[in-house]
Protein backbone atom coordinates (compact mmCIF):
# COMPACT_ATOMS: atom_id res chain seq x y z
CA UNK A 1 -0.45 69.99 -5.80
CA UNK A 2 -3.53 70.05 -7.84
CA UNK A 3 -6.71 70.78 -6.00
CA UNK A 4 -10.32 69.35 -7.25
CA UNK A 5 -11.30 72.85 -7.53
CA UNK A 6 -8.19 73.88 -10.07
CA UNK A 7 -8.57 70.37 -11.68
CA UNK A 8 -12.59 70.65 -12.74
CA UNK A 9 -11.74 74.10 -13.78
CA UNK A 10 -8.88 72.78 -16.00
CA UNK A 11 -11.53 69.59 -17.10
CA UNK A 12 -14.17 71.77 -17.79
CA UNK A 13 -12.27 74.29 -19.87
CA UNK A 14 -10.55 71.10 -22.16
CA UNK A 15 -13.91 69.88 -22.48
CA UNK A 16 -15.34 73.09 -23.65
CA UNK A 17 -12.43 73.79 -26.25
CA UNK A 18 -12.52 70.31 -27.45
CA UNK A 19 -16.53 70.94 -28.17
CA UNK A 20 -15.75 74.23 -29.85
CA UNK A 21 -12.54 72.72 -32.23
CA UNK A 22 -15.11 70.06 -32.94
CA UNK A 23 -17.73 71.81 -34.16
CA UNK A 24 -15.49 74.68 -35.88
CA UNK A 25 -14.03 71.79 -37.88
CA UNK A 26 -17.44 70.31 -38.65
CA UNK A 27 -18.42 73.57 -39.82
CA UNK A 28 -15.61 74.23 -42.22
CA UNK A 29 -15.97 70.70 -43.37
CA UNK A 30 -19.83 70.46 -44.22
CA UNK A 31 -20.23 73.96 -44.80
CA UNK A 32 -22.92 74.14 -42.49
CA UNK A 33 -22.97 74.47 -38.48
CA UNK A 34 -25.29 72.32 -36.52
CA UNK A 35 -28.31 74.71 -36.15
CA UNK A 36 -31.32 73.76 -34.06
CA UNK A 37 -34.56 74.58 -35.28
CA UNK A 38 -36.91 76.91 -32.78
CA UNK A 39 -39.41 74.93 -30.28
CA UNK A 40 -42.31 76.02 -32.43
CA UNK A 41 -41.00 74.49 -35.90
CA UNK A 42 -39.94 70.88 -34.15
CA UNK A 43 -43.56 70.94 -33.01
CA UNK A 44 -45.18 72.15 -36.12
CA UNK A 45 -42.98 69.86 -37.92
CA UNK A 46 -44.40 66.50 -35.61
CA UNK A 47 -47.94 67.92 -36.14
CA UNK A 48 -47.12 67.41 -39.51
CA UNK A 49 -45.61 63.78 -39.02
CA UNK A 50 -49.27 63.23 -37.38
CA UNK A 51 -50.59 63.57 -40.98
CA UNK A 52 -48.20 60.81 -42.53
CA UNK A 53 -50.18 57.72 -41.21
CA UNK A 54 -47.27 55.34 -40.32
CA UNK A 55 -43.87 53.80 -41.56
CA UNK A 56 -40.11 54.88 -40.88
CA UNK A 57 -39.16 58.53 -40.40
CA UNK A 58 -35.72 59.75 -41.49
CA UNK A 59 -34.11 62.56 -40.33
CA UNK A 60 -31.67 64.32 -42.65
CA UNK A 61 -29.54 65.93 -40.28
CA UNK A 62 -30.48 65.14 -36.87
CA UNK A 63 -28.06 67.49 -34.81
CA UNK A 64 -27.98 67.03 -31.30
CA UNK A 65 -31.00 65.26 -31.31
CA UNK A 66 -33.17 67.94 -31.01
CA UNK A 67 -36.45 66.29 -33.17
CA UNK A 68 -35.73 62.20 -33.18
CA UNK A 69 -35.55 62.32 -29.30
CA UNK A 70 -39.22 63.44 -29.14
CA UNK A 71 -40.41 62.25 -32.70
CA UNK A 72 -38.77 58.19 -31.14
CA UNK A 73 -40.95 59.41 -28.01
CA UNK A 74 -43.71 60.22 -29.61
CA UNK A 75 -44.07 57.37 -32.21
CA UNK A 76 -42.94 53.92 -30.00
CA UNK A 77 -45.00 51.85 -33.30
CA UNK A 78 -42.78 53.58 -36.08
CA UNK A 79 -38.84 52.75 -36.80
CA UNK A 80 -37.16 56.37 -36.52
CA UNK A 81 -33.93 56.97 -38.49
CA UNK A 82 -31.25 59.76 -38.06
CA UNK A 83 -28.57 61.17 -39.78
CA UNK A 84 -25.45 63.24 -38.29
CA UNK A 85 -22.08 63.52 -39.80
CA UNK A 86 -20.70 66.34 -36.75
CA UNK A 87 -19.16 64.00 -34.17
CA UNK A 88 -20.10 65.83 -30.60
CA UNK A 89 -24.25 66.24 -31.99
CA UNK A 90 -24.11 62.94 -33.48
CA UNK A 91 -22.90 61.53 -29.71
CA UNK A 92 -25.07 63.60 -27.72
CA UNK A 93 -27.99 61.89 -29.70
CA UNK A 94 -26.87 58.14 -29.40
CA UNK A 95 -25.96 58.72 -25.74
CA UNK A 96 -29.29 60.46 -25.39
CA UNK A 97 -31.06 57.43 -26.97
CA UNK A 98 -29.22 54.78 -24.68
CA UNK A 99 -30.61 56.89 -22.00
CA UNK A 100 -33.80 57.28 -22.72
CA UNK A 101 -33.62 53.56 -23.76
CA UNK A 102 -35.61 54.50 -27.10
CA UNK A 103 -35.43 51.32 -29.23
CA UNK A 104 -37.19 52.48 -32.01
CA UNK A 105 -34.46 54.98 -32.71
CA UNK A 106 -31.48 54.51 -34.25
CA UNK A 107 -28.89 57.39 -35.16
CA UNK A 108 -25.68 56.90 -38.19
CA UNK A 109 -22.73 58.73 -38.59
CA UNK A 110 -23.12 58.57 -41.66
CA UNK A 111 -23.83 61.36 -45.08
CA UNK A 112 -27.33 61.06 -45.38
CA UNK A 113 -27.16 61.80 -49.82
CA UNK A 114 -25.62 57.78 -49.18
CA UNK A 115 -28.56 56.39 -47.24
CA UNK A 116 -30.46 54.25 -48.79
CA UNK A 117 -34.10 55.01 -48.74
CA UNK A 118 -36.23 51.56 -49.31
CA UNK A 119 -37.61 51.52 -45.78
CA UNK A 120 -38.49 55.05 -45.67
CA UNK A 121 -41.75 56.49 -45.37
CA UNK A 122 -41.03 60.08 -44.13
CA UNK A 123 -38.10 62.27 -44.43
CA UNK A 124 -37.49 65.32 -42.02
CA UNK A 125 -34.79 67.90 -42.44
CA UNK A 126 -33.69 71.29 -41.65
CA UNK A 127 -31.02 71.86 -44.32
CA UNK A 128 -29.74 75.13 -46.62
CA UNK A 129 -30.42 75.37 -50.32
CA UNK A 130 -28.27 73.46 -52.14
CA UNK A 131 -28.85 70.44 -49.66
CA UNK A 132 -32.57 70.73 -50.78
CA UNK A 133 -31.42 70.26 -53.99
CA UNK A 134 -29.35 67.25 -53.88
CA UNK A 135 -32.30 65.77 -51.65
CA UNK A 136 -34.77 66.55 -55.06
CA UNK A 137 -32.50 64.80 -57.27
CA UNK A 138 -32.14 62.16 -54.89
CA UNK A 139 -36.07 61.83 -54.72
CA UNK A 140 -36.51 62.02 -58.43
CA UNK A 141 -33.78 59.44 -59.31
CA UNK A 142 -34.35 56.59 -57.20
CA UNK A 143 -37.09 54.61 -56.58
CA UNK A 144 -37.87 54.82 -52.84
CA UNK A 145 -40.94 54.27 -50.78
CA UNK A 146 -41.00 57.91 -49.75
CA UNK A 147 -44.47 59.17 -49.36
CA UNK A 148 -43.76 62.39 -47.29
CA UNK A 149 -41.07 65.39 -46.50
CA UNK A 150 -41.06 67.67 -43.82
CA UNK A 151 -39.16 70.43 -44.44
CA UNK A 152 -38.17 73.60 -42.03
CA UNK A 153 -37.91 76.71 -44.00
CA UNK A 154 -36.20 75.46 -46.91
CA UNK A 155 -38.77 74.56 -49.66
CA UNK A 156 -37.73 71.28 -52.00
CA UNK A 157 -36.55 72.83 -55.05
CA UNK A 158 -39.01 71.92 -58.02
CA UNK A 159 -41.75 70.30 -56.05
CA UNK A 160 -45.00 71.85 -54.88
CA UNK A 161 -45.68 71.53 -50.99
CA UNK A 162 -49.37 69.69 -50.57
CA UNK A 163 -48.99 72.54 -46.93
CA UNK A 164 -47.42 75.51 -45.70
CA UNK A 165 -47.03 76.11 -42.49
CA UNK A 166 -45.77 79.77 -41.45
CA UNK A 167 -44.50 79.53 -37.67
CA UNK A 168 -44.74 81.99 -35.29
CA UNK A 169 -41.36 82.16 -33.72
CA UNK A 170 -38.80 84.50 -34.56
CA UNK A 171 -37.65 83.74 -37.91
CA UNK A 172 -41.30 83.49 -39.09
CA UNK A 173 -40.20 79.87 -40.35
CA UNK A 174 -42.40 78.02 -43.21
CA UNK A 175 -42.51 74.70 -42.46
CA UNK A 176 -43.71 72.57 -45.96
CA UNK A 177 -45.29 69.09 -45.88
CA UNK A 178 -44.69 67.15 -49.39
CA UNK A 179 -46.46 64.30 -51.16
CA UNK A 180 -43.68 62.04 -52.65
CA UNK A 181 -45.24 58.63 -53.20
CA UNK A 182 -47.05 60.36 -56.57
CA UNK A 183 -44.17 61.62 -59.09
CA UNK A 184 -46.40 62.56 -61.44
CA UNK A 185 -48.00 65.34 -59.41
CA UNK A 186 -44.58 66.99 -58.65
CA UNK A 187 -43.23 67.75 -62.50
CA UNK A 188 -40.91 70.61 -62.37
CA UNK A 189 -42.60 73.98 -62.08
């Protein structure tokens, strides 16, 4: 006979292995692991959202929830958007929403390069290189109502940041504000 003891051990271990498979296949599929951003970048990177006056935020990317959690929290007025192919960081964020009841927040499964950007004032993301990339092509193709990106330590390739931000945590992380709404200003350099 089982015992409650032997069977949470048993639960607990599945669980744990099932989380681990999960994001190892994520990992190998994207090419990039869910990586959370340090405390001090999510809040230089809402200080930064302060300076966007209003209208939708999109996250590129929004993990385990880490930033729309608090950004939903601490904009109730503004429609926040997020982003997450992984399954488990993708869940953890709706079922964090749903308990928080945040109804300003809203979370896809879905590859953000597909998302369609009309109601979008303010994109957010914590990507790699070539992601930063695709995002500037993106930007310079279609015509969005994008007037900001937030961007932790990976600058938006061809486009000059209207602010730096250097953080002081441990990776020394620049954090870069853009003006989008103005084309013009952002030729290739």
């Amino acid at each position: 006979m089982l015992t409650f003891e032997a069977f949470l051990i048993i639960f607990f271990t599945l669980m744990a292995l099932i989380i681990t498979v999960s994001i190892i296949y994520n990992t190998v599929r994207l090419g990039i692991s869910p990586m959370p951003s340090s405390h001090k970048a999510y809040r230089t990177m809402m200080q930064l959202a302060d300076e966007t006056d209003s209208g939708t935020i999109i996250d590129f990317g929004s993990g385990w929830g880490n930033l729309v959690i608090p950004i939903a929290k601490r904009y109730p007025h503004r429609q926040i958007i997020g982003y997450e192919l992984s399954y488990l960081p993708w869940l953890t964020s709706r079922l964090l929403k749903q308990l928080l009841g945040l109804k300003n927040l809203t979370v896809h499964r879905q590859d953000f390069y597909q998302a369609d950007l009309s109601s979008a004032s303010v994109l957010v993301c914590y990507l790699f290189p070539q992601a930063m990339q695709k995002i500037s092509d993106k930007l310079r193709l279609e015509q969005s109502n994008v007037n900001f990106l937030i961007s932790n330590n990976f600058a938006l390739p061809s486009w000059q940041p209207i602010k730096t931000i250097q953080v002081d945590d441990f990776y020394k992380s620049p954090v870069y504000l853009y003006k989008i709404s103005n084309k013009s200003e952002n030729e290739y350099i």
